[in-house]
N, C-alpha and C. Protein backbone atom coordinates (compact mmCIF):
# COMPACT_ATOMS: atom_id res chain seq x y z
N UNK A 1 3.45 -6.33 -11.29
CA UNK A 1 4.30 -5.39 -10.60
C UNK A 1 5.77 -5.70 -10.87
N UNK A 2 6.06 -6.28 -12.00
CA UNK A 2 7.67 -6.42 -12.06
C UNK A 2 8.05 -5.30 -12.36
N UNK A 3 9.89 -5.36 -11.51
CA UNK A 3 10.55 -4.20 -10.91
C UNK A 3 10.01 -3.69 -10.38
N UNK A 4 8.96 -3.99 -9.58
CA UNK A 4 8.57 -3.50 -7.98
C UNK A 4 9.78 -3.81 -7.01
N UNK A 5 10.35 -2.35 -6.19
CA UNK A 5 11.61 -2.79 -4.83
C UNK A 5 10.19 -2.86 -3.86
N UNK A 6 9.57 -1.94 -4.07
CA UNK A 6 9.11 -1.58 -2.50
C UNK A 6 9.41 -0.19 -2.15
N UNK A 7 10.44 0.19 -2.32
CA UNK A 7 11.03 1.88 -1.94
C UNK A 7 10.85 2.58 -3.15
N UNK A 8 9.99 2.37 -4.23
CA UNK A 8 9.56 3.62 -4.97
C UNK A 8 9.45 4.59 -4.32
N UNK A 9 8.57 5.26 -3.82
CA UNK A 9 7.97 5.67 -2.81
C UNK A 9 8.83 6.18 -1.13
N UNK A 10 8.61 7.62 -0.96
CA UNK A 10 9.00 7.98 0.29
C UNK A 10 7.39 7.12 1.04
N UNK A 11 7.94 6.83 2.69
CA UNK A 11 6.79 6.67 3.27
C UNK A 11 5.35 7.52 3.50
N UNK A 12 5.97 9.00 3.01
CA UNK A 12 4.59 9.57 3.25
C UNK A 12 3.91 9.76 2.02
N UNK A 13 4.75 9.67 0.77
CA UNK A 13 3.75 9.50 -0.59
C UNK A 13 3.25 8.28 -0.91
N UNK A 14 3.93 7.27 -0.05
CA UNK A 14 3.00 5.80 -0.11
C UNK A 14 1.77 5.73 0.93
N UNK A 15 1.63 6.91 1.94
CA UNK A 15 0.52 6.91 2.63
C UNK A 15 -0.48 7.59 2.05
N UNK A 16 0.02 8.95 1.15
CA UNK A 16 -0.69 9.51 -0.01
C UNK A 16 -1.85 8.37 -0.67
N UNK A 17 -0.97 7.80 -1.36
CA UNK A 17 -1.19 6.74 -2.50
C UNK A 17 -2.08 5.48 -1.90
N UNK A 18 -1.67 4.46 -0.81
CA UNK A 18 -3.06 3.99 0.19
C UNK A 18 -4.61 4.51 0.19
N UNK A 19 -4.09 6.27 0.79
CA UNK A 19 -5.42 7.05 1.20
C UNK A 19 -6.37 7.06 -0.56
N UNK A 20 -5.34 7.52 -1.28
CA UNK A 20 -6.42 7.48 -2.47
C UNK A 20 -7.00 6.47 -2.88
N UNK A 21 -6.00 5.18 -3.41
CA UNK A 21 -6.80 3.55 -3.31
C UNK A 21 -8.11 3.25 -2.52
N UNK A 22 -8.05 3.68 -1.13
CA UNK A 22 -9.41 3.92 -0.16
C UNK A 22 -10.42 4.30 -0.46
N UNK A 23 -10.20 5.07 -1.32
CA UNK A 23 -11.06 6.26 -1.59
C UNK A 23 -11.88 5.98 -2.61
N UNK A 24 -11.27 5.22 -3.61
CA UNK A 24 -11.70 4.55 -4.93
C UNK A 24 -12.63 5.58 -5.79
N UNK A 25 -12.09 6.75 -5.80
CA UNK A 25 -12.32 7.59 -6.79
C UNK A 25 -11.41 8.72 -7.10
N UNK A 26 -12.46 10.03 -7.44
CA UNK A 26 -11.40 11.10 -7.77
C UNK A 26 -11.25 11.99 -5.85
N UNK A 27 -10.06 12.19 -5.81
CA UNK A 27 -10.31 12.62 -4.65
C UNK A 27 -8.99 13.92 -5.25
N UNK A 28 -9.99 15.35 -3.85
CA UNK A 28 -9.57 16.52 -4.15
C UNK A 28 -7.70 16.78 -3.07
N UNK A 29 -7.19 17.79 -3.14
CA UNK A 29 -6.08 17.68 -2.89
C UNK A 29 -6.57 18.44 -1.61
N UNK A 30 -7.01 18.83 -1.08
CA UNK A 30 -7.62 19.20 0.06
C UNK A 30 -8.41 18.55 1.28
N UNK A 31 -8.83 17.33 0.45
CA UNK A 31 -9.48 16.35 1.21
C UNK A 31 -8.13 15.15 1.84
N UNK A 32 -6.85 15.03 0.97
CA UNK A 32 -5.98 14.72 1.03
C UNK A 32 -4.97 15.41 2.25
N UNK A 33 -4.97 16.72 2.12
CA UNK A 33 -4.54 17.35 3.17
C UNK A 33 -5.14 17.70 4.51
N UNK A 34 -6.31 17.84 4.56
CA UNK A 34 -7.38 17.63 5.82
C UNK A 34 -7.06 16.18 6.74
N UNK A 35 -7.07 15.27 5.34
CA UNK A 35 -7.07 14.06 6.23
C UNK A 35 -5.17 13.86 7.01
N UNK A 36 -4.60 13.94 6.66
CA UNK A 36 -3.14 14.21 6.65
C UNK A 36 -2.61 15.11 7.89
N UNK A 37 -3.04 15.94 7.95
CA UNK A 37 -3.16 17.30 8.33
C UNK A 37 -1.92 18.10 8.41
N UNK A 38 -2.14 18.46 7.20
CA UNK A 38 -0.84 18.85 6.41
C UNK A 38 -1.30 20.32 5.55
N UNK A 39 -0.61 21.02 5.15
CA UNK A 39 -1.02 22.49 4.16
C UNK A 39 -1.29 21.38 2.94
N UNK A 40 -2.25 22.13 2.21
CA UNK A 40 -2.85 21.27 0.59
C UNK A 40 -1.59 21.81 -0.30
N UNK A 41 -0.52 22.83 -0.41
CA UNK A 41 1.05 22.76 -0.88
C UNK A 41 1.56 21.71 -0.56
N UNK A 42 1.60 21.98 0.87
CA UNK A 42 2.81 20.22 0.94
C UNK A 42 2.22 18.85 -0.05
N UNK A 43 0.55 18.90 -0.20
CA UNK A 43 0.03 17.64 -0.41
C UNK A 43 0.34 17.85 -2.19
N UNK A 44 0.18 18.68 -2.86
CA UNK A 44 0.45 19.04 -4.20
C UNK A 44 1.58 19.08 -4.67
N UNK A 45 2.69 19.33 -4.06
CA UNK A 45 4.12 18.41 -4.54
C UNK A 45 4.59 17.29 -4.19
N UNK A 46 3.87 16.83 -3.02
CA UNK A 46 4.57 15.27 -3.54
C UNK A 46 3.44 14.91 -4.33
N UNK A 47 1.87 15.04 -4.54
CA UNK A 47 0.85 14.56 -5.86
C UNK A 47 1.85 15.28 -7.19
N UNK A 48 2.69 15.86 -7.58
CA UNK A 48 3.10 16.32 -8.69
C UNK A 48 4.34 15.20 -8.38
N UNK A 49 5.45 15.08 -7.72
CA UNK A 49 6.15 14.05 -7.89
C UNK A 49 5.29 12.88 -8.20
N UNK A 50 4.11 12.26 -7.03
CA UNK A 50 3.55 11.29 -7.63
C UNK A 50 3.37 10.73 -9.08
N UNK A 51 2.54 12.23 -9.66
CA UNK A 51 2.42 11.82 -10.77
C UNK A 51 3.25 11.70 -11.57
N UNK A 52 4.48 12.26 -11.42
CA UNK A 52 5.57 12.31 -12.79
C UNK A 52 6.34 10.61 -12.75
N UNK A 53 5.80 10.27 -11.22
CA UNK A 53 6.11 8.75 -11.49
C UNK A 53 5.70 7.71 -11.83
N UNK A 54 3.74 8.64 -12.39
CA UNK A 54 3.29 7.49 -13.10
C UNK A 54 2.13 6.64 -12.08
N UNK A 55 1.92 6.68 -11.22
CA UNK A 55 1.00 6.45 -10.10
C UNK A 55 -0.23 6.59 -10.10
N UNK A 56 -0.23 8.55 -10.30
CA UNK A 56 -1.65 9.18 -10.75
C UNK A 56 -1.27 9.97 -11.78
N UNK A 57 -2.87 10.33 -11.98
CA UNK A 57 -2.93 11.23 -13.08
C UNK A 57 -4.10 12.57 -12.09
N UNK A 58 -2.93 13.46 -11.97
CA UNK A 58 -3.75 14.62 -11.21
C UNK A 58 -3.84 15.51 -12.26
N UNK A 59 -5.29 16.12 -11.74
CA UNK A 59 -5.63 17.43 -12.47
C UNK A 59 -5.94 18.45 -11.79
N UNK A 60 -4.76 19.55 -11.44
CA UNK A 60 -5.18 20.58 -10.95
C UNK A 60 -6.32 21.18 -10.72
N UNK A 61 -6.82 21.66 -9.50
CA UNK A 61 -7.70 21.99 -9.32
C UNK A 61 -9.10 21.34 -9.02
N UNK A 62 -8.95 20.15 -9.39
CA UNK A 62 -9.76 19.37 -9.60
C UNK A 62 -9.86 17.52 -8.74
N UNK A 63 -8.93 17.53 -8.27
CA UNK A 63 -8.03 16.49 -8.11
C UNK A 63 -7.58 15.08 -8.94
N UNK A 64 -7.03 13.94 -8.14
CA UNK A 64 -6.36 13.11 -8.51
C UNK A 64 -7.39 11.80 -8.56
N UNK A 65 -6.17 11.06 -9.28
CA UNK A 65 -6.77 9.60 -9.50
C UNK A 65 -5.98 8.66 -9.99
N UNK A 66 -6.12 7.56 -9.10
CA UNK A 66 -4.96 6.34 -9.13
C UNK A 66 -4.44 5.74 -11.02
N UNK A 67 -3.61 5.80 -11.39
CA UNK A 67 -3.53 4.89 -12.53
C UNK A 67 -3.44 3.57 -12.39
N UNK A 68 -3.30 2.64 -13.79
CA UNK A 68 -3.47 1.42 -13.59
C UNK A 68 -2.32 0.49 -12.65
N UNK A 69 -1.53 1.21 -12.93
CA UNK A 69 0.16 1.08 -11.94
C UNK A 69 0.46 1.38 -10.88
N UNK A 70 -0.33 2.67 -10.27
CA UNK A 70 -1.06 3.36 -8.83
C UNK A 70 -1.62 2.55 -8.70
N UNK A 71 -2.45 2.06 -8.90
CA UNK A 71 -3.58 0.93 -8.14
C UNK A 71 -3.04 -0.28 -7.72
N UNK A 72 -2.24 -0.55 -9.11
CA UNK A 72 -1.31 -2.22 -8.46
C UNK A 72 -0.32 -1.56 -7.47
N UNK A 73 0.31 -0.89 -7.61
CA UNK A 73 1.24 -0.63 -6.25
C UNK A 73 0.74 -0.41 -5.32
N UNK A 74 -0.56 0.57 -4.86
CA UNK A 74 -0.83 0.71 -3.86
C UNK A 74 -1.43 -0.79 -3.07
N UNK A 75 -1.78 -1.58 -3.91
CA UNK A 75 -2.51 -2.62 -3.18
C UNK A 75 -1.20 -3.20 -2.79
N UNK A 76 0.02 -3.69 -3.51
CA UNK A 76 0.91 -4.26 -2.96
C UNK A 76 1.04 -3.37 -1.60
N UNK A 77 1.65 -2.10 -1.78
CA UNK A 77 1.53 -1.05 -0.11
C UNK A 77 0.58 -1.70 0.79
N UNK A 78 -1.02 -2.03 0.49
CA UNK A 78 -1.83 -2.60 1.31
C UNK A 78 -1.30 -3.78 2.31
N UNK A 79 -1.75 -4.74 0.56
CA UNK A 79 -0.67 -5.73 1.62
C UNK A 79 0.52 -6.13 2.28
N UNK A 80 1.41 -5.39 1.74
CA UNK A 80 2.87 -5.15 2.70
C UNK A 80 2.32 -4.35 4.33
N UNK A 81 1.57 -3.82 4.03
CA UNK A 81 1.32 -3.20 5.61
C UNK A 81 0.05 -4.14 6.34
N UNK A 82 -0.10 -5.28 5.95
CA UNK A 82 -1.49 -6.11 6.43
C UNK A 82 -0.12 -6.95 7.01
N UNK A 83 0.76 -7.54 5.88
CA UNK A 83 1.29 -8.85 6.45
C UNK A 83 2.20 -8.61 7.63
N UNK A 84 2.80 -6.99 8.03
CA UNK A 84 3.71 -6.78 8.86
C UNK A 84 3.20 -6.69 10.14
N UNK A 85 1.63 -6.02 9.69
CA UNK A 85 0.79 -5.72 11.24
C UNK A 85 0.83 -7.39 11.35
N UNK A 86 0.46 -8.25 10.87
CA UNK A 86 0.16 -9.66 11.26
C UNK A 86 1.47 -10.34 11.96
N UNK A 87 2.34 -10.11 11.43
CA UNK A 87 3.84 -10.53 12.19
C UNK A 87 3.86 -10.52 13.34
N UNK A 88 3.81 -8.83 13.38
CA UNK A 88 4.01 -7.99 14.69
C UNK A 88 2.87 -8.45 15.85
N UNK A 89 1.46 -8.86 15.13
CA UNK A 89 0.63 -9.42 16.19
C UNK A 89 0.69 -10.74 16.55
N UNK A 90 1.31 -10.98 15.60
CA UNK A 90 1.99 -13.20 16.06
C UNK A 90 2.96 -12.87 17.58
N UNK A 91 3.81 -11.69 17.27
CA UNK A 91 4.40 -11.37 18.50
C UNK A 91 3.89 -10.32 19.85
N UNK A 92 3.09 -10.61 20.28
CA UNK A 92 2.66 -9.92 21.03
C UNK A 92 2.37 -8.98 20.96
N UNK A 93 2.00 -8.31 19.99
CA UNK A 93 1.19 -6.63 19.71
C UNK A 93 -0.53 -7.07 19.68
N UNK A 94 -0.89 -5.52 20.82
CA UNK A 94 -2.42 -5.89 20.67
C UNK A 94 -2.53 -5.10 18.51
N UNK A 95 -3.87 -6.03 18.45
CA UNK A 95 -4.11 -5.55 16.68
C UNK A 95 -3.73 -3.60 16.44
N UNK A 96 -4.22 -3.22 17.31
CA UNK A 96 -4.11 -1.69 17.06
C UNK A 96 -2.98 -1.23 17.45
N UNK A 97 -2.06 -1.55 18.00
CA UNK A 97 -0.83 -0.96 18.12
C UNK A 97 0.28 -1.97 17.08
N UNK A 98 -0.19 -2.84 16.64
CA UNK A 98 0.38 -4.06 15.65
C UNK A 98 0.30 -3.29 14.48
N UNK A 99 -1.08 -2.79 13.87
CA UNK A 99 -0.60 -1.99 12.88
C UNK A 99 -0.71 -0.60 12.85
N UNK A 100 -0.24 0.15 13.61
CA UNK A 100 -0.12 1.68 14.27
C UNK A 100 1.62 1.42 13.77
N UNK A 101 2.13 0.11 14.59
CA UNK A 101 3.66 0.27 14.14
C UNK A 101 4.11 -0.75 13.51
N UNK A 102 3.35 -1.11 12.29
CA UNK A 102 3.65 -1.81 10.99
C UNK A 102 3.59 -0.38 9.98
N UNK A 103 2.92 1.03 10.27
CA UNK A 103 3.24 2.19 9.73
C UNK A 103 4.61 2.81 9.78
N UNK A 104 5.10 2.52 11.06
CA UNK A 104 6.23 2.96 10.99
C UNK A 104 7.48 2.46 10.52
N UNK A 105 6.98 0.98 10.24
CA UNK A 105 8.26 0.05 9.63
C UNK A 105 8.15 -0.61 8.35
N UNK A 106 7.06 -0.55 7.78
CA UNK A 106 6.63 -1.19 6.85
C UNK A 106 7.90 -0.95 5.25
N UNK A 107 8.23 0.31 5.25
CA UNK A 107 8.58 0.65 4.34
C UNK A 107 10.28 0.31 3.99
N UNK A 108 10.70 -0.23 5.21
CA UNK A 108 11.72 -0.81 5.43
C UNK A 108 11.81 -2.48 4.38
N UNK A 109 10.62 -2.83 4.25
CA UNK A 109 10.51 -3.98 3.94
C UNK A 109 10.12 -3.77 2.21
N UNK A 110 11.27 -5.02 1.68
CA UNK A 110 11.06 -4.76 -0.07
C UNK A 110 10.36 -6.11 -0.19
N UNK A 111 9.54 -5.71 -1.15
CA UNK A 111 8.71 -6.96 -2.26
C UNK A 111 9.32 -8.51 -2.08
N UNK A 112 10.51 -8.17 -2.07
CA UNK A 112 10.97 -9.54 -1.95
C UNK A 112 10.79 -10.21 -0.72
N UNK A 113 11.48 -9.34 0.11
CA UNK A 113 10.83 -9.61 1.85
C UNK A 113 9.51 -10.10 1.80
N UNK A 114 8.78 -8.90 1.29
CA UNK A 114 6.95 -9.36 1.86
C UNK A 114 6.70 -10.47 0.90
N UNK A 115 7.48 -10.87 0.05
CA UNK A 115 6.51 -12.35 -0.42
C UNK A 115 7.43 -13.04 0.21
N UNK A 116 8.15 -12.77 0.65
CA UNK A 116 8.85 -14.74 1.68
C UNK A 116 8.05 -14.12 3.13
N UNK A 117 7.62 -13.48 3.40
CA UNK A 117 7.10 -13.52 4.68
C UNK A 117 5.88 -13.98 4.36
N UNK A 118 5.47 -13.53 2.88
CA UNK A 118 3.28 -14.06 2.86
C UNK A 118 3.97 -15.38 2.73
N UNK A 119 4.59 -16.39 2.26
CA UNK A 119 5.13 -17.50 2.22
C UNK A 119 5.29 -18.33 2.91
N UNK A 120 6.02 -17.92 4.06
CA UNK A 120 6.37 -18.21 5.23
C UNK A 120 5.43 -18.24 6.37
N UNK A 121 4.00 -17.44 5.69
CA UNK A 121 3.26 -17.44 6.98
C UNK A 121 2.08 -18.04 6.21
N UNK A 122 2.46 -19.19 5.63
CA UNK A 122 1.30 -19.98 4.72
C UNK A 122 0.16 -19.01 3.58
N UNK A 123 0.57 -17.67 3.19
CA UNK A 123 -1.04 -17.26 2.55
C UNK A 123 -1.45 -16.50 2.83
N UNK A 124 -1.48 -16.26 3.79
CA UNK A 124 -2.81 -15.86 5.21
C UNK A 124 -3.84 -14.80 4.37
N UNK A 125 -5.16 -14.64 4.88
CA UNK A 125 -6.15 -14.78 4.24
C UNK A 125 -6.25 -13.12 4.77
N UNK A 126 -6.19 -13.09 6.23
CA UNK A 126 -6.40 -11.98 7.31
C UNK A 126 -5.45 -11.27 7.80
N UNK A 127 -5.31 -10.62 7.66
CA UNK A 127 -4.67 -9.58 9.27
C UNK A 127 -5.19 -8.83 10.20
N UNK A 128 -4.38 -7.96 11.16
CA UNK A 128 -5.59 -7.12 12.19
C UNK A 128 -5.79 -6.32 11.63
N UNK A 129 -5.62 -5.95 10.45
CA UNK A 129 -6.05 -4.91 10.10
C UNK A 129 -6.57 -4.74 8.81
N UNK A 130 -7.25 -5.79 8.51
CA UNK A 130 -7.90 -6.27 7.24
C UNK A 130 -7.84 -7.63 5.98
N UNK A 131 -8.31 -7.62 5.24
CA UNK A 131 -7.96 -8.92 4.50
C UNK A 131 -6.66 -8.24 3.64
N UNK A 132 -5.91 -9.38 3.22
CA UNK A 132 -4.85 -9.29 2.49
C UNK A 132 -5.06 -10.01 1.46
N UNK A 133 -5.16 -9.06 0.52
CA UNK A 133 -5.40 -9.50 -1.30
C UNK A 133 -3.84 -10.24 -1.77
N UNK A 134 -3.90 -11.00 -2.80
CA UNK A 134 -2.85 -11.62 -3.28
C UNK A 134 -2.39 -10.91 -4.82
N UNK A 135 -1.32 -10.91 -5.30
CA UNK A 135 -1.23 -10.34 -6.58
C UNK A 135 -1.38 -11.78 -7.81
N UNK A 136 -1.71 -11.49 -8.40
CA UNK A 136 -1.76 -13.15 -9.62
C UNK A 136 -0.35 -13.80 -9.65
N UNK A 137 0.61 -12.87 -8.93
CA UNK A 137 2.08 -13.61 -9.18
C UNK A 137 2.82 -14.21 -7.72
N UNK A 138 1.43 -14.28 -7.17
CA UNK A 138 1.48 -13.89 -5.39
C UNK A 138 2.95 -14.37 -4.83
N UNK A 139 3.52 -13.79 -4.58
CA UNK A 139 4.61 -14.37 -3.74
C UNK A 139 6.14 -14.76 -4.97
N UNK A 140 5.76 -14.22 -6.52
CA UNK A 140 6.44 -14.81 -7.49
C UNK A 140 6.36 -16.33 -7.86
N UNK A 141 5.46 -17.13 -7.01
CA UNK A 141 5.22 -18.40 -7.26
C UNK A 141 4.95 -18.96 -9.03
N UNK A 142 5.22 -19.46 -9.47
CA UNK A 142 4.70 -19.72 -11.30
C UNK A 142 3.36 -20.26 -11.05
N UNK A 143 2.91 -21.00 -9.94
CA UNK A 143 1.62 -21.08 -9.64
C UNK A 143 0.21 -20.77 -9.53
N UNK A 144 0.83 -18.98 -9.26
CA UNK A 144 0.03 -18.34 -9.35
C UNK A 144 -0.12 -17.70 -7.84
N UNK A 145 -2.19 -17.58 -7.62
CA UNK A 145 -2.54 -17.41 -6.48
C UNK A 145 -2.69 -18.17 -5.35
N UNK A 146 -2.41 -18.25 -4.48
CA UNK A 146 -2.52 -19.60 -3.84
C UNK A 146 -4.12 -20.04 -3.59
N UNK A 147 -4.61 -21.26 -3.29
CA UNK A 147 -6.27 -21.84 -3.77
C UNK A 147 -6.91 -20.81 -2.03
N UNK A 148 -7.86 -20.14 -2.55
CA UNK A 148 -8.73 -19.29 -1.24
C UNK A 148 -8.27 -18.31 -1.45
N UNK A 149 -7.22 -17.84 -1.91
CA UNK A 149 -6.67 -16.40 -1.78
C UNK A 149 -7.51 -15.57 -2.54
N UNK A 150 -7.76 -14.22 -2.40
CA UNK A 150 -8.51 -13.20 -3.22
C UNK A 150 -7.56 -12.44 -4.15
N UNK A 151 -7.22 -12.90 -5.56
CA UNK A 151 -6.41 -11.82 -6.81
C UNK A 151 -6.81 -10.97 -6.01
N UNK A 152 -5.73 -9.62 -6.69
CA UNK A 152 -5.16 -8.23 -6.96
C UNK A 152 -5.42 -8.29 -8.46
C-alpha cells in the first residue's frame, strides 16, 4: 500500500468499497444500493469515480469487482475501522456503539496514525468488531508482520 494517506476515499465510497470486500465477489449495483439505502444512481457514480481510481473494475449492468489495489485498500479500511472501534472500547464504549462510532470517525485517521496506534496497542489480534488482519509491512516495521498476526 505505499502512498496510502488514508483519505483516498470520501467516507461513503470507502463504505462502498468495505461492503464489496465482504462480499468477496461480483456484486450488482443494486444490491449495493438496497444495502445502503440509497437510489442505484447515487451508487453508480461514486462506483464510476471508484473505478476511475483504480479500486474496481465495474461493468455496467452487470456489476463490480474489487481490484488487486481495491482489495489491499479496503482491508487496510477494515483494519483502520477494527483498531479505532478497539480504542474507543479501551475507553468505555460498549463493543456496538464502539464501532457504530469508529464509522463516524474513522476516516479522520491516516495510515500513519493507524499504524502507531496498531503499535502502540501491541498488535492486537481482535477488536469488537472482528479480527484485525496485518499488512506484510504491518505498521511500516522492516520486520515485517508481527509473530501471531494474520498477513493481508
Amino acid at each position: 500500500m505505499q502512498g496510502i494517506t488514508g483519505q483516498e476515499l470520501s467516507s461513503k465510497k470507502a463504505e462502498y468499497l468495505k461492503y464489496i470486500h465482504a462480499q468477496d465477489n461480483l456484486v450488482k449495483t443494486t444490491e449495493i444500493a438496497a444495502h445502503f439505502s440509497v437510489a442505484p444512481s447515487t451508487v453508480t457514480k461514486a462506483l464510476t469515480e471508484i473505478a476511475k481510481a483504480g479500486y474496481i473494475k465495474h461493468t455496467p449492468y452487470h456489476g463490480v469487482r474489487l481490484t488487486p489495489t481495491g482489495a489491499e485498500y479496503a482491508r487496510f479500511l477494515i483494519r483502520r475501522h477494527r483498531l479505532v472501534a478497539l480504542v474507543l472500547s479501551r475507553h468505555g464504549l460498549e463493543p456496538e456503539e464502539a464501532c457504530r462510532e469508529a464509522g463516524k470517525i474513522e476516516q479522520c485517521f491516516s495510515k500513519d496514525l493507524t499504524d502507531r496506534m496498531c503499535t502502540s496497542l501491541g498488535h492486537p489480534m481482535m477488536s469488537v468488531c472482528g479480527e484485525i488482519e496485518h499488512d506484510h509491512r504491518c505498521c511500516g516495521s522492516p520486520g515485517g508482520t508481527p509473530p501471531g498476526a494474520r498477513e493481508i
